[in-house]
N, C-alpha and C. Protein backbone atom coordinates (compact mmCIF):
# COMPACT_ATOMS: atom_id res chain seq x y z
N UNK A 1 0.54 2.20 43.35
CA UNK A 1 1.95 2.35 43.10
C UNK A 1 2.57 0.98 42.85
N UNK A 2 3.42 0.98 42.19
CA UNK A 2 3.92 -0.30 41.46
C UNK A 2 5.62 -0.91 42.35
N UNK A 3 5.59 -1.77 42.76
CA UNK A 3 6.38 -2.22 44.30
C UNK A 3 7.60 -2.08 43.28
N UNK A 4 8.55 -1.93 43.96
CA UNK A 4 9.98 -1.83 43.68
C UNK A 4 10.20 -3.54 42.83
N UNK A 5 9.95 -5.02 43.44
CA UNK A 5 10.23 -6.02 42.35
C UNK A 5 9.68 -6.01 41.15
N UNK A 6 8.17 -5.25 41.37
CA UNK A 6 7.56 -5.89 39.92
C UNK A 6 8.56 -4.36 38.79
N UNK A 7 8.85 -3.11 39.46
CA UNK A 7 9.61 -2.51 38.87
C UNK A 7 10.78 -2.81 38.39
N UNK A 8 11.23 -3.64 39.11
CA UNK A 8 12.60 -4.32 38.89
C UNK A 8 12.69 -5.18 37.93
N UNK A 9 11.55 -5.94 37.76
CA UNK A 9 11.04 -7.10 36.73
C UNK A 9 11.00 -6.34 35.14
N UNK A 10 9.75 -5.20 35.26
CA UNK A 10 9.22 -4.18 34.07
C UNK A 10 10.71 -3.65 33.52
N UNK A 11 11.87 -3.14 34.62
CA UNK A 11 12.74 -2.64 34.02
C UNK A 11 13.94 -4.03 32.94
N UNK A 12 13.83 -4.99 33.28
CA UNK A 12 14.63 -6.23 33.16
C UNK A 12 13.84 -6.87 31.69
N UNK A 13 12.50 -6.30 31.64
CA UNK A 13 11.96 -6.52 30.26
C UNK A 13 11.90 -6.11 29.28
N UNK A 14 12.13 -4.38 29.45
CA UNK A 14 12.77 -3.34 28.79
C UNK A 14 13.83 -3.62 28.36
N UNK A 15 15.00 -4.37 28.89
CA UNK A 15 15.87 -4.84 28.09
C UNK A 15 16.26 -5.91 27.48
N UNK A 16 15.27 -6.73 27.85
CA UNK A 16 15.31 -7.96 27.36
C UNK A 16 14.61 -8.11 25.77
N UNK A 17 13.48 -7.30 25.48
CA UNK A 17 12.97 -6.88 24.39
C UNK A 17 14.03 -6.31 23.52
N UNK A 18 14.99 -5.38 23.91
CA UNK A 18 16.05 -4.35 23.73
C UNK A 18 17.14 -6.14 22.99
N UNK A 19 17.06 -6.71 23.71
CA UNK A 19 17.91 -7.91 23.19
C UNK A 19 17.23 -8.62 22.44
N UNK A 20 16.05 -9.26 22.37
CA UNK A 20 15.75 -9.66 21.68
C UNK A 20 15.73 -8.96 20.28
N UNK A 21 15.38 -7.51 20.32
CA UNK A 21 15.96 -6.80 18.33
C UNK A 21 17.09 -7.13 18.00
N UNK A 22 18.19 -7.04 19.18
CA UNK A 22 19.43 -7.42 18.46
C UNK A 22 19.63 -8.76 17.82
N UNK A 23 18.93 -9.84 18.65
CA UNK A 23 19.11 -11.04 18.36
C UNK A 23 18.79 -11.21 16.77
N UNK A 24 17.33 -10.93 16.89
CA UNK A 24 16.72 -10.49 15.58
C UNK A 24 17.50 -9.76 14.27
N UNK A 25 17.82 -9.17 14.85
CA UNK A 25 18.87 -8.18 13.44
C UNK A 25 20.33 -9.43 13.64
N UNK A 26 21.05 -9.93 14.47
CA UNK A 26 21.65 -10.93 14.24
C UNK A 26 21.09 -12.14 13.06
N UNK A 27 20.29 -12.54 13.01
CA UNK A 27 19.50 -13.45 12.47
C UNK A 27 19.44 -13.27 11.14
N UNK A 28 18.86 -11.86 10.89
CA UNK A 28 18.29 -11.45 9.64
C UNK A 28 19.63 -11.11 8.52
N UNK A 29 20.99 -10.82 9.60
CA UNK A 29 21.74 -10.89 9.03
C UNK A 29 22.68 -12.54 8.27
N UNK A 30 22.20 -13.41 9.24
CA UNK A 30 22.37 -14.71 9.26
C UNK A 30 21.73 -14.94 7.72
N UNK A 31 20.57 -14.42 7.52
CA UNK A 31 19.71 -15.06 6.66
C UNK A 31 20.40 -14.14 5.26
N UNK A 32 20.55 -12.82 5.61
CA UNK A 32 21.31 -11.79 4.17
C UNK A 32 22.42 -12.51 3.70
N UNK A 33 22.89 -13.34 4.65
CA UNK A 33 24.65 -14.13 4.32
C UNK A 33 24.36 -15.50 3.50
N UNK A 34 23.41 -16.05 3.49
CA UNK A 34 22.87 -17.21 2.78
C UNK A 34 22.00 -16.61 1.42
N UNK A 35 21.79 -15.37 1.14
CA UNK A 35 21.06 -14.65 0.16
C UNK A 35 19.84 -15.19 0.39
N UNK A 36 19.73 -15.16 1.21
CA UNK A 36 17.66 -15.16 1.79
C UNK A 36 17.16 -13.87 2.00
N UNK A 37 16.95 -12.93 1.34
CA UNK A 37 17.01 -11.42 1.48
C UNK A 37 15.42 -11.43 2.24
N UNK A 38 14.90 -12.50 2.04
CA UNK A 38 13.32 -12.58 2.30
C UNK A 38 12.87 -13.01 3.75
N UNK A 39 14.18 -14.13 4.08
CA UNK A 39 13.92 -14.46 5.49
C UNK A 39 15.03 -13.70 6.18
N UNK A 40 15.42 -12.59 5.77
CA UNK A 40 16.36 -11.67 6.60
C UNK A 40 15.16 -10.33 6.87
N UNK A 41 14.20 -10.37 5.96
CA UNK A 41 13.52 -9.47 5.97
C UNK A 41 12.78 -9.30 7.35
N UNK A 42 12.30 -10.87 7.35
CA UNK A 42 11.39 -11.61 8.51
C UNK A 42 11.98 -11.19 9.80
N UNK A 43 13.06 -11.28 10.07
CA UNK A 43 14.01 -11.27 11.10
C UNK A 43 14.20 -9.72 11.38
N UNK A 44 14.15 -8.80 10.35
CA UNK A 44 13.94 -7.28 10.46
C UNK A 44 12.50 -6.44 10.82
N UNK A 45 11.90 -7.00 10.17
CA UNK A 45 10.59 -7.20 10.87
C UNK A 45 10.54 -7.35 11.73
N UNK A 46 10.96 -8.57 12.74
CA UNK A 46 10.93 -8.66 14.40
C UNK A 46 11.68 -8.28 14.94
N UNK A 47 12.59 -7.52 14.61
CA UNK A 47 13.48 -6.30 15.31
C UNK A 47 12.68 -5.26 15.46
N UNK A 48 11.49 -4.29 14.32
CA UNK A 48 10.77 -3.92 14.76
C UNK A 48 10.15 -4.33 15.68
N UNK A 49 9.34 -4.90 15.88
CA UNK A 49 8.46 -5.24 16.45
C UNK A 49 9.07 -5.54 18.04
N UNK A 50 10.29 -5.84 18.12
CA UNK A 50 10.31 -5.92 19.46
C UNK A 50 10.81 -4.76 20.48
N UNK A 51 11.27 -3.84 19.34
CA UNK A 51 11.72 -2.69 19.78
C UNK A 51 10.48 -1.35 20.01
N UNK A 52 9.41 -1.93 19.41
CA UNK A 52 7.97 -1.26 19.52
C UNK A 52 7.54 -1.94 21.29
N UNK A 53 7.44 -3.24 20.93
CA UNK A 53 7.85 -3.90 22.55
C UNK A 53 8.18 -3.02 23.83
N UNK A 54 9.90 -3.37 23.55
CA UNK A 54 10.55 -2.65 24.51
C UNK A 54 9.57 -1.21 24.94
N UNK A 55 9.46 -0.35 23.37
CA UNK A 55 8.96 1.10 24.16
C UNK A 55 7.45 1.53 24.73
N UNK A 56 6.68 -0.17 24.56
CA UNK A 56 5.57 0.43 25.15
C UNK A 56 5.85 -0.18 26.34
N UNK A 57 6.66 -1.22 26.93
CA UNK A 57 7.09 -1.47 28.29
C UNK A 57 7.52 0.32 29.25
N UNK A 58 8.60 0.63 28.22
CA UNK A 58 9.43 1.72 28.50
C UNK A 58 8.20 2.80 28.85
N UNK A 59 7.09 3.41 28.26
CA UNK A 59 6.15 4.70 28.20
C UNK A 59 5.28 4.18 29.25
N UNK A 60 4.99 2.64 29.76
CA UNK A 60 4.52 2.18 30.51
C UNK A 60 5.11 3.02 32.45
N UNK A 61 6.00 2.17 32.02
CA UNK A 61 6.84 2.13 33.44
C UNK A 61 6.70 4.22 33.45
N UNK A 62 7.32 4.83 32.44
CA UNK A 62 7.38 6.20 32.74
C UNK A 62 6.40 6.69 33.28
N UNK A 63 4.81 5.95 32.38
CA UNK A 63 3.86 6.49 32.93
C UNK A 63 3.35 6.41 34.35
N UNK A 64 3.75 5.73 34.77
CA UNK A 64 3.56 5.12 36.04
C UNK A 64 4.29 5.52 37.19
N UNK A 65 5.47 6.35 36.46
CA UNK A 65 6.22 7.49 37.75
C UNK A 65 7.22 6.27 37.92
N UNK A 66 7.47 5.64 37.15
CA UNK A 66 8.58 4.57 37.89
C UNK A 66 10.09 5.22 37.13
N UNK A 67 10.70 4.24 37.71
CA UNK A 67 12.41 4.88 37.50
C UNK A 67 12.46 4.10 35.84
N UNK A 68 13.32 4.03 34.78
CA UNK A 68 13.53 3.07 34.05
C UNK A 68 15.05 3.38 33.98
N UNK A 69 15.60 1.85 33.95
CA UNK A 69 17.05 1.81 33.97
C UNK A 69 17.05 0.82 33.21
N UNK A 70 18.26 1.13 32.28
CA UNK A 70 18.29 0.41 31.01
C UNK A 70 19.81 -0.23 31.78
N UNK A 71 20.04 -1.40 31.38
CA UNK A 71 21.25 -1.97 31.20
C UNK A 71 21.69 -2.72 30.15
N UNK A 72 23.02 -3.07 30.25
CA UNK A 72 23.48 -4.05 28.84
C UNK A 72 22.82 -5.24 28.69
N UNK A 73 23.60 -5.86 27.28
CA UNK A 73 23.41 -7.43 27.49
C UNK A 73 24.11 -7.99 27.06
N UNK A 74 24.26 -9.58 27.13
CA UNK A 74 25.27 -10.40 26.27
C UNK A 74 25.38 -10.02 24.91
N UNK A 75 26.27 -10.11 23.95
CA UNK A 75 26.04 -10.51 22.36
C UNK A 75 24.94 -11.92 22.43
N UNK A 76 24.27 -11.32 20.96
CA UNK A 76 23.58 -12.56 20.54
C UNK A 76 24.04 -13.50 19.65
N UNK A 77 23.55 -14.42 19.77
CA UNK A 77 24.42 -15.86 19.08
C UNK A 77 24.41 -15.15 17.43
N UNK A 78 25.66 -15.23 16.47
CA UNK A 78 25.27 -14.61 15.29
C UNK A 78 25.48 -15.93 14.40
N UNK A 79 26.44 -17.19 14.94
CA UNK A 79 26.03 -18.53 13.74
C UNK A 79 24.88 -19.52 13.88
N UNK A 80 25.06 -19.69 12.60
CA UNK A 80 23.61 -20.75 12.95
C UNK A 80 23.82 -21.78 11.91
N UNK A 81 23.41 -23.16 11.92
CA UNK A 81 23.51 -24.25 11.17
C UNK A 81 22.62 -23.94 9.82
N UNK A 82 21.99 -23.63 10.07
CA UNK A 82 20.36 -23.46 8.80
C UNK A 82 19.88 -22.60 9.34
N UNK A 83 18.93 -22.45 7.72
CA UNK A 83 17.64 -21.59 7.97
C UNK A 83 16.73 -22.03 9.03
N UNK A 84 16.67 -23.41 8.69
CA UNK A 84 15.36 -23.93 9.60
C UNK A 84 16.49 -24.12 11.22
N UNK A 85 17.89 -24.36 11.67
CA UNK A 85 17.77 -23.76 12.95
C UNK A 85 17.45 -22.11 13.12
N UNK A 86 17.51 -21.61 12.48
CA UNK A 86 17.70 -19.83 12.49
C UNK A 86 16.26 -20.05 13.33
N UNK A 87 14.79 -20.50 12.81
CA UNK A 87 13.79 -20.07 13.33
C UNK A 87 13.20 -21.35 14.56
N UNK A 88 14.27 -22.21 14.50
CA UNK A 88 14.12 -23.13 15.76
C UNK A 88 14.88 -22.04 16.94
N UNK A 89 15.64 -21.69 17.07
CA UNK A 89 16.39 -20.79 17.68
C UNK A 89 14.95 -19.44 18.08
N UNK A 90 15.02 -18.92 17.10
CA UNK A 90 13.70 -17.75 17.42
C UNK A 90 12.27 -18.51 18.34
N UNK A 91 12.25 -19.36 17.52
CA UNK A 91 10.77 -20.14 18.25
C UNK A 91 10.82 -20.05 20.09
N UNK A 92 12.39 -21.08 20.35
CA UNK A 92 12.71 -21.20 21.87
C UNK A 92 13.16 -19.55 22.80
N UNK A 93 13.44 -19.17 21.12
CA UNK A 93 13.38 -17.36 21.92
C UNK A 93 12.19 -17.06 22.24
N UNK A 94 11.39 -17.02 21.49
CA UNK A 94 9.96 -16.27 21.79
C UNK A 94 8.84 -17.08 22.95
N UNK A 95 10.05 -18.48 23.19
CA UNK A 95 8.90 -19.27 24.22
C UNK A 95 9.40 -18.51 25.64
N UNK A 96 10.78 -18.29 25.71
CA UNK A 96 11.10 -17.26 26.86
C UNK A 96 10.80 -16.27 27.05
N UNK A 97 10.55 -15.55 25.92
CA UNK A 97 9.90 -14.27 26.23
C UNK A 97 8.28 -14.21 26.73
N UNK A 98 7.65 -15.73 26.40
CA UNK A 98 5.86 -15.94 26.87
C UNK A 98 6.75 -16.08 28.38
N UNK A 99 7.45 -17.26 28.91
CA UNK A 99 7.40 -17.50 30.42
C UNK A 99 7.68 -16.03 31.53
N UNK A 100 9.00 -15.60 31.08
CA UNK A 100 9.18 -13.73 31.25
C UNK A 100 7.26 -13.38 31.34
N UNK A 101 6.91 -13.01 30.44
CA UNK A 101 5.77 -12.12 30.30
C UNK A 101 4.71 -13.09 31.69
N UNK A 102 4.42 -14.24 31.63
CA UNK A 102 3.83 -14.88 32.34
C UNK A 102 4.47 -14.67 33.95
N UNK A 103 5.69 -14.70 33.99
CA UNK A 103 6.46 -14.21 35.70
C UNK A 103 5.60 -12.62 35.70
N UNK A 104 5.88 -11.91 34.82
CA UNK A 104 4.96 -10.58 35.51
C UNK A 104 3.75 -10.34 35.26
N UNK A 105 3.31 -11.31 35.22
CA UNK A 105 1.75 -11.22 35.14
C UNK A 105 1.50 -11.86 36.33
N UNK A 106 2.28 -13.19 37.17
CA UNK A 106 1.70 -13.60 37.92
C UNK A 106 2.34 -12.65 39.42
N UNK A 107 3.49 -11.99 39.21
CA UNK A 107 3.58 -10.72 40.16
C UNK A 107 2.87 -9.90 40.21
N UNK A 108 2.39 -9.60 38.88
CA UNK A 108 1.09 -8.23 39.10
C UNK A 108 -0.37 -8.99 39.50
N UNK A 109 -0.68 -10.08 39.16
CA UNK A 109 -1.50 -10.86 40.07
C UNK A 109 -1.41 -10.93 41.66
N UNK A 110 -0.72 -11.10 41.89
CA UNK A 110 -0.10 -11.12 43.34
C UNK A 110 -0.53 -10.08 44.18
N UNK A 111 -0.11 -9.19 43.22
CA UNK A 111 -0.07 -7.79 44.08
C UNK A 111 -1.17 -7.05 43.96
N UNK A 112 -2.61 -7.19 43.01
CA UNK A 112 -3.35 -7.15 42.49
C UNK A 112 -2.74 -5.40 41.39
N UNK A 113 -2.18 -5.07 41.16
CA UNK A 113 -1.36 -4.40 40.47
C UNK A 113 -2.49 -4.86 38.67
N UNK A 114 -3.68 -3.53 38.94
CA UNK A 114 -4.17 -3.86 37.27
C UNK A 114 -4.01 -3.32 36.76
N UNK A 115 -3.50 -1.81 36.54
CA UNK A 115 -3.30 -1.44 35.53
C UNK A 115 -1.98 -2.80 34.84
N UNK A 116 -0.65 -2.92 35.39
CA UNK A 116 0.10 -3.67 34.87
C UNK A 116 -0.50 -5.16 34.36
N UNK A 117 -1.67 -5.42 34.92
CA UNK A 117 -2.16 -7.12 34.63
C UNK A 117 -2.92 -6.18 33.01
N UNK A 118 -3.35 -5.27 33.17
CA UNK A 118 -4.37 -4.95 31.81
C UNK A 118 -3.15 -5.07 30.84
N UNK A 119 -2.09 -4.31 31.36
CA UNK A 119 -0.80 -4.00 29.93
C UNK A 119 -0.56 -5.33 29.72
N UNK A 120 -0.02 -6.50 30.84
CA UNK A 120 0.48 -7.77 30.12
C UNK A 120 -0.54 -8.45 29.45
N UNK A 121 -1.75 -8.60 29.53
CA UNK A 121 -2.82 -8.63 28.91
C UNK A 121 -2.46 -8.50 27.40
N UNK A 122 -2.24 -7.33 26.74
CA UNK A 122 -1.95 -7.45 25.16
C UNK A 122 -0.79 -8.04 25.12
N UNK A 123 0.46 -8.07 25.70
CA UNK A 123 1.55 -8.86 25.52
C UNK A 123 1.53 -10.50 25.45
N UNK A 124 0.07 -10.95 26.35
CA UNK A 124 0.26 -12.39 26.56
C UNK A 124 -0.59 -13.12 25.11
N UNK A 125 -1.39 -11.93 24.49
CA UNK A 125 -2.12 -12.27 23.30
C UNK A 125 -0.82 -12.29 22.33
N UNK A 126 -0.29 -11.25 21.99
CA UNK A 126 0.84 -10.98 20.89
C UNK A 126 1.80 -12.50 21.42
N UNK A 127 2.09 -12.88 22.37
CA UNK A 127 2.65 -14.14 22.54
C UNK A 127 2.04 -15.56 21.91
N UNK A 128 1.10 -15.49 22.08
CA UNK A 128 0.29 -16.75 20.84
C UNK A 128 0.62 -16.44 20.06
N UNK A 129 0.91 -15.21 19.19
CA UNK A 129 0.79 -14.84 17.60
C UNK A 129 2.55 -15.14 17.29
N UNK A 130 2.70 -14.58 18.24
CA UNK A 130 4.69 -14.89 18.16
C UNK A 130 4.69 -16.12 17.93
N UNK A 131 4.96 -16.89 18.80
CA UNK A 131 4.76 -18.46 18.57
C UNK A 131 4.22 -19.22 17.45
N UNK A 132 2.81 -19.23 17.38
CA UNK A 132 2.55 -19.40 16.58
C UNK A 132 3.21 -19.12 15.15
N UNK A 133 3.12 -18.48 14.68
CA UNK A 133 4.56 -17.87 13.34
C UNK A 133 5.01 -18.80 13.45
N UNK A 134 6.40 -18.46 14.34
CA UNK A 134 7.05 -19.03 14.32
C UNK A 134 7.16 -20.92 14.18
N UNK A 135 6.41 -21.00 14.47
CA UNK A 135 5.85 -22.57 14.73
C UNK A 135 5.44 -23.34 13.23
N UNK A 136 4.57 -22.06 13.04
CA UNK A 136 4.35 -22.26 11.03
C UNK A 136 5.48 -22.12 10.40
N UNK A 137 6.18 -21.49 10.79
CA UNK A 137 7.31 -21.76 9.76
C UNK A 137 8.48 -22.55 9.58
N UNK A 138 8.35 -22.80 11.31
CA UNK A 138 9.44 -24.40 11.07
C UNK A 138 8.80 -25.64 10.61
N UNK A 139 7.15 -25.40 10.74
CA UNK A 139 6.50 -26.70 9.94
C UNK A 139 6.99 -26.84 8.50
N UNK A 140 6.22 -25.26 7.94
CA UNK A 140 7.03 -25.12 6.07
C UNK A 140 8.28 -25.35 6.16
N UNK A 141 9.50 -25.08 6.98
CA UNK A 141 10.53 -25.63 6.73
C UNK A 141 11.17 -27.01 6.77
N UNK A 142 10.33 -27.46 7.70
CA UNK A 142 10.84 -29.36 7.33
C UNK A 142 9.92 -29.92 6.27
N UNK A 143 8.89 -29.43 5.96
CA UNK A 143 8.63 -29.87 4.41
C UNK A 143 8.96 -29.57 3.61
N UNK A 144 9.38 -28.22 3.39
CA UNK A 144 10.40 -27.55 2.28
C UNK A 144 11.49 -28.60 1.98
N UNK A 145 12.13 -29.13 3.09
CA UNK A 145 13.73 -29.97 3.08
C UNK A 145 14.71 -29.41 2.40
N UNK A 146 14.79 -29.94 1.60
CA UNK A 146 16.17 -29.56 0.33
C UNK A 146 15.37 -29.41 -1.13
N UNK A 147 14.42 -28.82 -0.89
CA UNK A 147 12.95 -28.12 -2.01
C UNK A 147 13.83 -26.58 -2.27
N UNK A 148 14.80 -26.60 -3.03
CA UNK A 148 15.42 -25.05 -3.18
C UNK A 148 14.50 -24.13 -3.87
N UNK A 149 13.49 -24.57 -4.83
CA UNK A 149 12.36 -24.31 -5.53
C UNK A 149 11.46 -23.72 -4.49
N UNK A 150 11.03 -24.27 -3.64
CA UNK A 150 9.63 -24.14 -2.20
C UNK A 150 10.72 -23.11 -1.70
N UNK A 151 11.69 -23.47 -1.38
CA UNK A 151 12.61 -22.56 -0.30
C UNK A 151 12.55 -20.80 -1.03
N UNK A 152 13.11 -20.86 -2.12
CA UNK A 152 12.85 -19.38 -2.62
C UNK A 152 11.20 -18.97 -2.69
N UNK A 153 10.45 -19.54 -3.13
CA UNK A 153 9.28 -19.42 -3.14
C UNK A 153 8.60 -18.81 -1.44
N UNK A 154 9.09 -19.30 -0.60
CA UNK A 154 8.72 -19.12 0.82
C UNK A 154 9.35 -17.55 1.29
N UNK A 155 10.74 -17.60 0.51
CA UNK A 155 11.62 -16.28 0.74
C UNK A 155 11.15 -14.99 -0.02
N UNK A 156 10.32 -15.45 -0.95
CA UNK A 156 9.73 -14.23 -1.65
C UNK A 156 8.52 -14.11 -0.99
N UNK A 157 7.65 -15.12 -0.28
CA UNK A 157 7.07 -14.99 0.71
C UNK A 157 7.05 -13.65 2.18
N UNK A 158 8.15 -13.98 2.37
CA UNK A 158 8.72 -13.57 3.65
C UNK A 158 9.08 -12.08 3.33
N UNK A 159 9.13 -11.55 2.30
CA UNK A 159 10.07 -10.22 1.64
C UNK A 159 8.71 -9.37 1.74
N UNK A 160 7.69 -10.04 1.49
CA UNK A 160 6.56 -9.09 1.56
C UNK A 160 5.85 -8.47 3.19
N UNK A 161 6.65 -9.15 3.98
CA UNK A 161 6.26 -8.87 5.40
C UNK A 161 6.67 -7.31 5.58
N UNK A 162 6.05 -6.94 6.52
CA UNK A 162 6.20 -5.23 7.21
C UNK A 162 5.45 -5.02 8.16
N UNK A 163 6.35 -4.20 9.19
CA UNK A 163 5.40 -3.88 10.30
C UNK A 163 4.59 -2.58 10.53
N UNK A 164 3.99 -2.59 11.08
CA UNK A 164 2.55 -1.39 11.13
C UNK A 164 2.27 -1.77 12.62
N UNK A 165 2.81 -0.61 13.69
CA UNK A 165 2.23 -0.33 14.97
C UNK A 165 0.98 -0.69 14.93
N UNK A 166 0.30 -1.66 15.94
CA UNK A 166 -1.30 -1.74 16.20
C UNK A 166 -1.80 -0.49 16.48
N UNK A 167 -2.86 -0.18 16.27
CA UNK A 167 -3.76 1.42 16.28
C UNK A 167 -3.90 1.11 17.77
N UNK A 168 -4.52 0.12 18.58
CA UNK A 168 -4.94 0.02 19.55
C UNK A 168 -3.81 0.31 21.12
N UNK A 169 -2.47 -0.35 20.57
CA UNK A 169 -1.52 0.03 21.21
C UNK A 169 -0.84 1.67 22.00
């Protein structure tokens, strides 16, 4: 049975994922307002994806007989200086969401709690891949600079992204 904190934690991630899409759809809208239809795409994309997040947290916890309680959240920041802060901004997002994922992994460590150490398990992999991205693309963006040529080129890039649930998930 899964202790009332680390429930408390699982439920607090459920919405934090839940915020992070918004942030995301904030962003992507950031990027539609500069006519980056390509790196707004990107940003829609990880609204999926984090809202796929949230609900395998969410089918988790259900499965497990636990309570899930959703609560609010702040608004997310919707200005931004640049493109390239837009995904400096995401990057330091997605590094909070590894330390988060790492706090309940080292509670379900604790508690020896494995089914929950197996679930954060794919979350702490998908966290390299988050990062990472993200990381590549603020590289291409300080070499891009004021490359408006590279810059669309990268945005037609980005337009071809889409998400597809992992089979394994």
């Amino acid at each position: 049975m899964i202790s009332e904190k680390l429930m408390q934690k699982l439920n607090e991630q459920i919405t934090y994922e839940l915020f992070s899409a918004h942030l995301y759809l904030a962003m992507a809208a950031y990027c539609a307002s500069q006519d980056l239809d390509g790196f707004s795409n990107f940003f829609k994309v990880q609204a999926e994806e984090e809202r796929f997040h949230a609900m395998k947290f969410f089918n988790y916890v259900n499965e497990r007989e636990g309570n899930i309680k959703l609560t609010g959240f702040d608004a997310p920041k919707n200005e931004f200086a640049s493109i390239l802060n837009v995904f400096e901004e995401g990057y330091e997002h997605e590094r909070e969401v590894t330390r988060r994922i790492y706090e309940l992994s080292d509670i379900s460590l604790e508690e020896r709690e494995h089914a929950t150490i197996s679930l954060l398990k794919w979350f702490i992999d998908e966290q390299v891949e988050e990062e990472a991205s993200f990381n590549t693309l603020i590289k291409k963006l300080k070499r891009i600079d004021n490359d408006s040529t590279a810059l669309y080129m990268l945005d037609a890039e980005l337009a071809q992204r889409s998400f597809t649930p992992p089979v394994e998930a």
